[in-house]
N, C-alpha and C. Protein backbone atom coordinates (compact mmCIF):
# COMPACT_ATOMS: atom_id res chain seq x y z
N UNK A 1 -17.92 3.95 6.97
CA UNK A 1 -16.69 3.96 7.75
C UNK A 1 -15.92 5.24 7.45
N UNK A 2 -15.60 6.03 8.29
CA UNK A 2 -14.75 7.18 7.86
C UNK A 2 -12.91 6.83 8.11
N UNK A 3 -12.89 6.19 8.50
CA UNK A 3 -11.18 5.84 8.46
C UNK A 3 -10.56 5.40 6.83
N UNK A 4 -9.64 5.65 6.77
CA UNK A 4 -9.18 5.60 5.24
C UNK A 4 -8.39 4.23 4.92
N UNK A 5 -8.90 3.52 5.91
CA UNK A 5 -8.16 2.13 5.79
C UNK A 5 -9.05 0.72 5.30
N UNK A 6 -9.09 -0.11 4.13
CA UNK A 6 -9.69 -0.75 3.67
C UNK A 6 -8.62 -1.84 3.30
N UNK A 7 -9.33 -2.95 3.26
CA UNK A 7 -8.16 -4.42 3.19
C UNK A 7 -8.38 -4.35 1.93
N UNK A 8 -6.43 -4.63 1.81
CA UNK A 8 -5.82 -4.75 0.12
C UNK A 8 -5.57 -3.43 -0.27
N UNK A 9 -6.19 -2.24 -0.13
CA UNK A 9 -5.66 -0.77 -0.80
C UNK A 9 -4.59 0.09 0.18
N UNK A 10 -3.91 0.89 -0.69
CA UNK A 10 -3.21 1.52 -0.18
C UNK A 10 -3.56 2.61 0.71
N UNK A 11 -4.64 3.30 0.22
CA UNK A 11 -5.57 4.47 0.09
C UNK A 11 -5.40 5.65 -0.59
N UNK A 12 -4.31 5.50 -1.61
CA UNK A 12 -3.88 6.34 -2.33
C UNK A 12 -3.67 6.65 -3.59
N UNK A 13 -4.00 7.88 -4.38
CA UNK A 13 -3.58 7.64 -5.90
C UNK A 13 -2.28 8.76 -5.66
N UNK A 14 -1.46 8.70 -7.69
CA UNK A 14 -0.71 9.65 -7.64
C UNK A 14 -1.41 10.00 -8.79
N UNK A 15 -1.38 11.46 -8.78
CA UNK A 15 -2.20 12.05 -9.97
C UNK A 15 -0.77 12.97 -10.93
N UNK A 16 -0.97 12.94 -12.01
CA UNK A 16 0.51 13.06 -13.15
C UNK A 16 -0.35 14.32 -13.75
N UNK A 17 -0.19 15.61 -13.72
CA UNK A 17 -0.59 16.65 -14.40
C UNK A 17 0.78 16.98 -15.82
N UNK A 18 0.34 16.17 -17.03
CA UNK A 18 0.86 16.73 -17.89
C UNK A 18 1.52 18.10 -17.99
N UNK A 19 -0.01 19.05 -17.96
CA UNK A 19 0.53 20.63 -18.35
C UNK A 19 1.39 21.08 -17.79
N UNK A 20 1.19 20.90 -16.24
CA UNK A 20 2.41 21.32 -15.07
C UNK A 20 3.41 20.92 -14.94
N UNK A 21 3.55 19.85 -15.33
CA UNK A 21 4.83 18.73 -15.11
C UNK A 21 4.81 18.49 -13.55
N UNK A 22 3.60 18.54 -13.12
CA UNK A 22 3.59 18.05 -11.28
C UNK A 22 3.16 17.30 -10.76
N UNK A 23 3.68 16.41 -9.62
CA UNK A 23 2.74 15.15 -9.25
C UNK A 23 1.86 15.29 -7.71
N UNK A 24 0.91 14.51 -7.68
CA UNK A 24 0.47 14.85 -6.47
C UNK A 24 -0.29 13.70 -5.69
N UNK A 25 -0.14 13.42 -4.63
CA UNK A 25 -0.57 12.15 -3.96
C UNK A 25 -2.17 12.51 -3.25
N UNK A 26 -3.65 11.53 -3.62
CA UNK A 26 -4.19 11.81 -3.24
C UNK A 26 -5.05 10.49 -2.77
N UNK A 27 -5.81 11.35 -1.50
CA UNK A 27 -6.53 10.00 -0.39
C UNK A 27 -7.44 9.40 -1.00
N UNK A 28 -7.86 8.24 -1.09
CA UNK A 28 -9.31 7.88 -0.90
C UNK A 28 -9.44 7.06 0.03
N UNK A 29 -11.16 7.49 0.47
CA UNK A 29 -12.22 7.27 1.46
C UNK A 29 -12.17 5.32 1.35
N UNK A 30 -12.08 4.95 2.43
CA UNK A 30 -12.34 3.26 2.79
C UNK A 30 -13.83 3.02 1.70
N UNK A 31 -14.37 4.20 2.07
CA UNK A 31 -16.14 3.81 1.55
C UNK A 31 -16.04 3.39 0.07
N UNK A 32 -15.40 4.35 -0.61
CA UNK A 32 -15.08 4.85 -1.97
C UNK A 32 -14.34 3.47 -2.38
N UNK A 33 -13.46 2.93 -1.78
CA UNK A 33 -13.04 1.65 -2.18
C UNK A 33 -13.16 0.59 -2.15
N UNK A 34 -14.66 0.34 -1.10
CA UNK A 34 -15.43 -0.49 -0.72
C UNK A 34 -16.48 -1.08 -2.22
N UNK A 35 -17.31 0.52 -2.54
CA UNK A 35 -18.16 0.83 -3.45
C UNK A 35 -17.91 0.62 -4.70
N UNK A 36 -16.68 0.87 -5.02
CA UNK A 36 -15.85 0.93 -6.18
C UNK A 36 -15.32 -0.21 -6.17
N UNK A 37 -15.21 -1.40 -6.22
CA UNK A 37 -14.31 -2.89 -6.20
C UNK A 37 -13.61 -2.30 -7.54
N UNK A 38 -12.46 -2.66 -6.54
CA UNK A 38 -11.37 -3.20 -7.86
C UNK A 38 -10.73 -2.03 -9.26
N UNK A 39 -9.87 -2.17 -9.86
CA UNK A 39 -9.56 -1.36 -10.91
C UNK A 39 -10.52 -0.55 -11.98
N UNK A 40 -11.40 -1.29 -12.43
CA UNK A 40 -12.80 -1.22 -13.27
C UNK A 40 -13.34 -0.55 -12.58
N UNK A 41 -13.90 -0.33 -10.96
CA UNK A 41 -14.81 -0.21 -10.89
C UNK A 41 -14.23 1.34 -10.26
N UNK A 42 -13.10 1.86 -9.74
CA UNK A 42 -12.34 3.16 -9.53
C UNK A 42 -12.64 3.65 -10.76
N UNK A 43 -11.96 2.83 -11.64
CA UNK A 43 -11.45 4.03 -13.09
C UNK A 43 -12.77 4.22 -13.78
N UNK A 44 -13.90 3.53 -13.44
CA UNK A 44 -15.31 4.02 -13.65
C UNK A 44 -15.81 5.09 -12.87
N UNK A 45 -15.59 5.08 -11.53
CA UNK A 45 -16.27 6.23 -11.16
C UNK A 45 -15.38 7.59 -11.25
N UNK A 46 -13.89 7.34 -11.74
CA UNK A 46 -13.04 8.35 -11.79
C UNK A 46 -13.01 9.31 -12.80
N UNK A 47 -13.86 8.92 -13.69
CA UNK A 47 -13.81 8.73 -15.27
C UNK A 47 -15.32 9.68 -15.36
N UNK A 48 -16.28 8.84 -14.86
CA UNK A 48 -17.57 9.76 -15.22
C UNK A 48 -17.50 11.11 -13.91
N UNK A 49 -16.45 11.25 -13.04
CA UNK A 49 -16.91 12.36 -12.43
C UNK A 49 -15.55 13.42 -12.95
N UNK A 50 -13.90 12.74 -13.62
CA UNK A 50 -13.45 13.62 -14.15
C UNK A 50 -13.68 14.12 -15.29
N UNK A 51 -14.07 13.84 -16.18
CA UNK A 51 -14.07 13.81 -17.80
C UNK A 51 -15.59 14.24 -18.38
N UNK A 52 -15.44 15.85 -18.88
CA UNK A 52 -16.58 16.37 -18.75
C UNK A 52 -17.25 15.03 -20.42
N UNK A 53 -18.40 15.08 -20.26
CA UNK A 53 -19.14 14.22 -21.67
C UNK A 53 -18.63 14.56 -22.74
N UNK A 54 -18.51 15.98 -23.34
CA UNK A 54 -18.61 16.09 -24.62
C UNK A 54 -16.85 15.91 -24.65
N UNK A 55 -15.92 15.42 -23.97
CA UNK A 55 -14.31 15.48 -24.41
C UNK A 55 -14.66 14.54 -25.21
N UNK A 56 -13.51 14.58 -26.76
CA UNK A 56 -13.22 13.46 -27.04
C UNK A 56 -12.44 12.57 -26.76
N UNK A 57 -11.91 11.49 -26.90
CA UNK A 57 -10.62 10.66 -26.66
C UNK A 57 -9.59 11.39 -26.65
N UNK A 58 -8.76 11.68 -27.52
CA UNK A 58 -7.74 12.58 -27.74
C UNK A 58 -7.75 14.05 -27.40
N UNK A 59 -9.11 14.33 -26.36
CA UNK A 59 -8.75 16.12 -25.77
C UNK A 59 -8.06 15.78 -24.33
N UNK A 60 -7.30 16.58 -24.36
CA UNK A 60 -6.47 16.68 -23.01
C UNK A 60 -7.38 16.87 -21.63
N UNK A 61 -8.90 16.93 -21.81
CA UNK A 61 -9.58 16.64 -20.84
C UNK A 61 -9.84 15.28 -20.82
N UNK A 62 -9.42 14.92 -21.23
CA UNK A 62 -9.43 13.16 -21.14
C UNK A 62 -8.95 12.59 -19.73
N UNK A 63 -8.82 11.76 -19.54
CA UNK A 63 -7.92 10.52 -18.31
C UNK A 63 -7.28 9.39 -18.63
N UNK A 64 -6.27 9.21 -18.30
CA UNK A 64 -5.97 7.46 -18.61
C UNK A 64 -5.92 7.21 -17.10
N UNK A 65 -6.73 6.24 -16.65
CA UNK A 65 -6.38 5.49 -15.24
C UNK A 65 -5.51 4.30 -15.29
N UNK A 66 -4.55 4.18 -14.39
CA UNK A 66 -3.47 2.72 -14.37
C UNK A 66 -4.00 2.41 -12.72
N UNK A 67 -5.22 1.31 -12.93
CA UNK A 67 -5.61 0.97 -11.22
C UNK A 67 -5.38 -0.49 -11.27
N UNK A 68 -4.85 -0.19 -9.96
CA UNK A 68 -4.85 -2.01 -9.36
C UNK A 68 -5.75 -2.39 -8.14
N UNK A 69 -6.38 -3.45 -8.50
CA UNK A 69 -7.22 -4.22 -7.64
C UNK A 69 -6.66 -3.85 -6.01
N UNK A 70 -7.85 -5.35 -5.19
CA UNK A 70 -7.28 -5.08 -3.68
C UNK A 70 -6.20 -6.19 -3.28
N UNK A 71 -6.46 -7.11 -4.79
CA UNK A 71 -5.65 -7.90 -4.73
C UNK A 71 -3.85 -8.38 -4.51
N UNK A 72 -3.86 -6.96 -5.75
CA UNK A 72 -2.23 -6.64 -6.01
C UNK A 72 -1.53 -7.01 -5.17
N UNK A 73 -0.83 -7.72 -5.47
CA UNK A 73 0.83 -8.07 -4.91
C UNK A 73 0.95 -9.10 -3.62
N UNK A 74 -0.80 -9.83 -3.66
CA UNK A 74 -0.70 -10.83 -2.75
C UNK A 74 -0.47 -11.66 -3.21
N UNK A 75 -0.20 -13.22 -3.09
CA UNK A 75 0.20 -14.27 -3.48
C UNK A 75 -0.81 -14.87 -4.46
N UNK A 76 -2.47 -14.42 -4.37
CA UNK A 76 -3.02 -14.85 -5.02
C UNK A 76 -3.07 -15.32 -6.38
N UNK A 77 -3.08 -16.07 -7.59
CA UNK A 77 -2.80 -16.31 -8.36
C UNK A 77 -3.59 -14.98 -9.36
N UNK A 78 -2.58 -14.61 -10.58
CA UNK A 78 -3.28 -13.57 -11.37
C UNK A 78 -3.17 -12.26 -10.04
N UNK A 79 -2.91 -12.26 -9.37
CA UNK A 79 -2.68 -10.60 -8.57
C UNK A 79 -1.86 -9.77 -9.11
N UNK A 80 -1.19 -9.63 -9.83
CA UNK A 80 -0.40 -8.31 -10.56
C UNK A 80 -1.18 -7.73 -12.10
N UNK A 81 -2.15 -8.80 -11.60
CA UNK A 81 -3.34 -7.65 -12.98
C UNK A 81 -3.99 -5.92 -13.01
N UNK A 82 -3.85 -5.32 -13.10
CA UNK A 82 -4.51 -3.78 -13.50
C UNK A 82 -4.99 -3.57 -14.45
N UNK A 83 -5.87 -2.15 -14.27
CA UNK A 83 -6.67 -2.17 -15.29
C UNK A 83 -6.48 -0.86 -16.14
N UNK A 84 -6.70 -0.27 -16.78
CA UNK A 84 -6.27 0.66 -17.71
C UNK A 84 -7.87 1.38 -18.02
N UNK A 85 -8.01 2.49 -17.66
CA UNK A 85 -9.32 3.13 -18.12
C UNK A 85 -9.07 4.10 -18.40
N UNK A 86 -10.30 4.84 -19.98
CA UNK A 86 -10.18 5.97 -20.57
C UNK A 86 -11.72 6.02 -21.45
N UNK A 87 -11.31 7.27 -22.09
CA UNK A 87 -12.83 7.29 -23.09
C UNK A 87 -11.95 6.80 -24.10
N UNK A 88 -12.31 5.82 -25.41
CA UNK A 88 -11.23 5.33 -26.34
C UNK A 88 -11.46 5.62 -27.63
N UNK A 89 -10.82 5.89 -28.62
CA UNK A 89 -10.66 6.07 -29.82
C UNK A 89 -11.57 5.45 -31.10
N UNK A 90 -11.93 4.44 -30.75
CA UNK A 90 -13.16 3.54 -31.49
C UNK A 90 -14.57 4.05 -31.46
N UNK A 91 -14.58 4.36 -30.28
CA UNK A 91 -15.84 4.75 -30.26
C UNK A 91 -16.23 6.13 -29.46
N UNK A 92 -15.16 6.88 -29.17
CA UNK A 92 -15.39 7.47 -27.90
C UNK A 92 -16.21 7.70 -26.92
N UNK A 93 -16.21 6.34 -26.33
CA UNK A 93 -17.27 6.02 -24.82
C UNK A 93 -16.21 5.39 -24.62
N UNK A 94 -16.47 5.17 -22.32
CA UNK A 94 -15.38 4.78 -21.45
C UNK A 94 -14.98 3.42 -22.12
N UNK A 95 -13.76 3.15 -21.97
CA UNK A 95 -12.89 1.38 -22.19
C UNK A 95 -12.39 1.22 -21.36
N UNK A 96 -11.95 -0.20 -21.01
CA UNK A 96 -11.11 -0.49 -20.34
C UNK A 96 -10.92 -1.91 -20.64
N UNK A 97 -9.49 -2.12 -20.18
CA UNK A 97 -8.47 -3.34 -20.80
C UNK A 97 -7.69 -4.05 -19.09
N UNK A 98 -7.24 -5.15 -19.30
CA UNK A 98 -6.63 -5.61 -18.64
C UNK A 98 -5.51 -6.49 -18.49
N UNK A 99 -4.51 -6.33 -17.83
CA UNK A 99 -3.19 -6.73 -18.49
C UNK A 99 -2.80 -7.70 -17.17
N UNK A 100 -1.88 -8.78 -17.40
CA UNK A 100 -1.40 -9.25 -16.32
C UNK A 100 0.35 -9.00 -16.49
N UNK A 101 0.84 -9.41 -15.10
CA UNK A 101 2.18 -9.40 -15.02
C UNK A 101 2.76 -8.92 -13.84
N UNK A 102 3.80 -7.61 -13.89
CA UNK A 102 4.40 -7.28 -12.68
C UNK A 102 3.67 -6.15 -12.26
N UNK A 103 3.32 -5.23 -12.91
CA UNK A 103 3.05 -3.95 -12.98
C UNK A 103 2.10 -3.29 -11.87
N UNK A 104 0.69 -4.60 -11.76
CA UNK A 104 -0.43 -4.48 -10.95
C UNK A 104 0.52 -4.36 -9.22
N UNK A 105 1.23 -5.10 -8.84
CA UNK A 105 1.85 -5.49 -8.03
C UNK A 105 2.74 -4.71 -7.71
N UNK A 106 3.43 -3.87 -8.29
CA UNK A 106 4.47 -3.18 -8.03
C UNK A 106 4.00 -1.96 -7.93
N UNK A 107 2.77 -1.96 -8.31
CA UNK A 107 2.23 -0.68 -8.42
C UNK A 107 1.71 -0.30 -7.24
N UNK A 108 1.40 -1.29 -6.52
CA UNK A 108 0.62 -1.68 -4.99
C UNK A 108 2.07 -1.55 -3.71
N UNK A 109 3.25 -2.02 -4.39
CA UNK A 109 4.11 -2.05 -3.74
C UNK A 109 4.68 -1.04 -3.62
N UNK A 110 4.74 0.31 -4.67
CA UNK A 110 4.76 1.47 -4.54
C UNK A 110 4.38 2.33 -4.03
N UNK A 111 3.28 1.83 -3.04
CA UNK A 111 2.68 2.61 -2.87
C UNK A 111 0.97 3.21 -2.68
N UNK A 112 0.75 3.02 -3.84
CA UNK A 112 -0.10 3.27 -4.50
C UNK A 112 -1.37 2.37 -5.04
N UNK A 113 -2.74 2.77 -4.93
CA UNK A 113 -3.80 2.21 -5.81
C UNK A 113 -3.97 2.14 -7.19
N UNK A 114 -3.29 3.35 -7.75
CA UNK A 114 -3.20 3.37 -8.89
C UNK A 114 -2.96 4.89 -9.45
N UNK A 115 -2.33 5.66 -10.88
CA UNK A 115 -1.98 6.49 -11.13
C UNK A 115 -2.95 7.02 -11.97
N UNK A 116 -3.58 8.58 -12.08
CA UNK A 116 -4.18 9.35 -12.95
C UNK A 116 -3.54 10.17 -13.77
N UNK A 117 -3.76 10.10 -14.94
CA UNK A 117 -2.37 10.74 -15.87
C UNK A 117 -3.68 12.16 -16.92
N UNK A 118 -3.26 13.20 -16.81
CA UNK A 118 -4.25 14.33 -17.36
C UNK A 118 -3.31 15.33 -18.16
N UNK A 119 -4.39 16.01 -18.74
CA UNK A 119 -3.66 16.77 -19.62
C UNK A 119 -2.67 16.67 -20.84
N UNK A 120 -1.94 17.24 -21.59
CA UNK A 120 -1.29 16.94 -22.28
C UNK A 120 0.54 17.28 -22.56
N UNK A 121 1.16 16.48 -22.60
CA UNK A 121 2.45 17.30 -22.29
C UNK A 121 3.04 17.87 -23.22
N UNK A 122 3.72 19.06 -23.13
CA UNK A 122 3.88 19.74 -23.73
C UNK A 122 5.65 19.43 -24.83
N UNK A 123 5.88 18.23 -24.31
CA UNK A 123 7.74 17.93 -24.82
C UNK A 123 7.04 15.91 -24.05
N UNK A 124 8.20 15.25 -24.59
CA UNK A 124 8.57 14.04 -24.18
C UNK A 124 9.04 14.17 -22.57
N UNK A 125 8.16 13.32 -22.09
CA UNK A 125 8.50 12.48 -20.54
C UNK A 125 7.88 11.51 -20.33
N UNK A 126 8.83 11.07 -19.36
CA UNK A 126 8.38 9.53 -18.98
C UNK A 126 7.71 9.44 -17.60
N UNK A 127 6.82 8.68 -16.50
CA UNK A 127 7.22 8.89 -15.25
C UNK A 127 7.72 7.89 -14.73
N UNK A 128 8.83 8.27 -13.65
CA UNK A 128 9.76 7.30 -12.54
C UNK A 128 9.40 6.89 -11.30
N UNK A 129 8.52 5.52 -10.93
CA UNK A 129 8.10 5.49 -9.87
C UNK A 129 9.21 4.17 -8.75
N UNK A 130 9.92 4.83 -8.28
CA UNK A 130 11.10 4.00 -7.56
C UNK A 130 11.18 4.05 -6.04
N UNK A 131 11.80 3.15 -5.50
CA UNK A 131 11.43 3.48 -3.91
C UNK A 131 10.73 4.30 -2.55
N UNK A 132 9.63 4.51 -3.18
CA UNK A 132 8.52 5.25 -2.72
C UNK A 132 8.40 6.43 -3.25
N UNK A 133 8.95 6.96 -4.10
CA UNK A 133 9.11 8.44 -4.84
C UNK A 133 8.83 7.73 -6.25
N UNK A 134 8.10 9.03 -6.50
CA UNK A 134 7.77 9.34 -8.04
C UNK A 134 8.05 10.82 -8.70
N UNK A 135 8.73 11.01 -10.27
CA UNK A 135 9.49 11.54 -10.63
C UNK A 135 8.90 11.81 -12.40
N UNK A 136 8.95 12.89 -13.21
CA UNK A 136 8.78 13.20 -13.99
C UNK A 136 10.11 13.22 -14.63
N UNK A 137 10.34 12.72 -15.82
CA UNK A 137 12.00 12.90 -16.49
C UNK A 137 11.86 12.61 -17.95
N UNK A 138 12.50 13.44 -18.30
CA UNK A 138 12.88 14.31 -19.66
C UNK A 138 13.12 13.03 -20.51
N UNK A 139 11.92 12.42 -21.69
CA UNK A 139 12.41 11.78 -22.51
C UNK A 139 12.82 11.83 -23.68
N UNK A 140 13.49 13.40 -23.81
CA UNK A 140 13.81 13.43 -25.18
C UNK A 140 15.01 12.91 -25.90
């Protein structure tokens, strides 16, 4: 299917460049979210095509993914779950964790499929994701 529209996703990530302090909104393909089910299965393929092999956990070529299902923010029971993917500290090979609550859901309601966070920042910040805008701000 080449249309960028798939049931339950937004079709969109926001990607958080540490070094720059810049954000940037990017598409994905219906196919890509078809192929990819769900939080796990994005921040898996996001993961082995960003993150060259030899990074460790802690090199700023790393990734943390914050993805939410196609589920998010429907009534379904357990829908505000997301998933959290990275290479991890134990072992450094890919992890991933899963959390329930508001977050999956709001995150969907934002907007968004889910956020890619890279690089390393150079001072304290937080990011602000509020009525359809997202915002980098000074947490020192």
């Amino acid at each position: 299917m080449s249309d960028n529209k798939a049931g339950g996703y937004a079709g969109k990530f926001l990607r958080v460049d540490l070094v720059s302090e810049t954000l940037s909104e990017e598409s994905v393909d219906a196919d890509t979210l078809r192929k990819c089910l769900g939080g796990n299965g994005l921040g898996a393929k996001y993961l082995y095509e960003e993150v060259p092999p030899g990074a460790e956990w802690s090199d700023p070529e790393n990734r943390l993914f914050f993805f939410s299902g196609p589920l998010g923010g429907t009534r379904v029971s357990g829908s505000g779950t997301f998933s959290i993917i990275s290479k991890g500290p134990m072992t450094n090979m890919a992890g991933a964790s899963q959390a329930n609550g508001y977050f999956g859901a709001f995150l969907k309601f934002s907007g968004y499929d889910g956020i890619i966070f890279q690089g390393k920042a150079q001072r304290w910040l937080y990011l602000h994701v509020h009525g359809g805008t997202a915002e980098l701000r000074d947490a020192g």
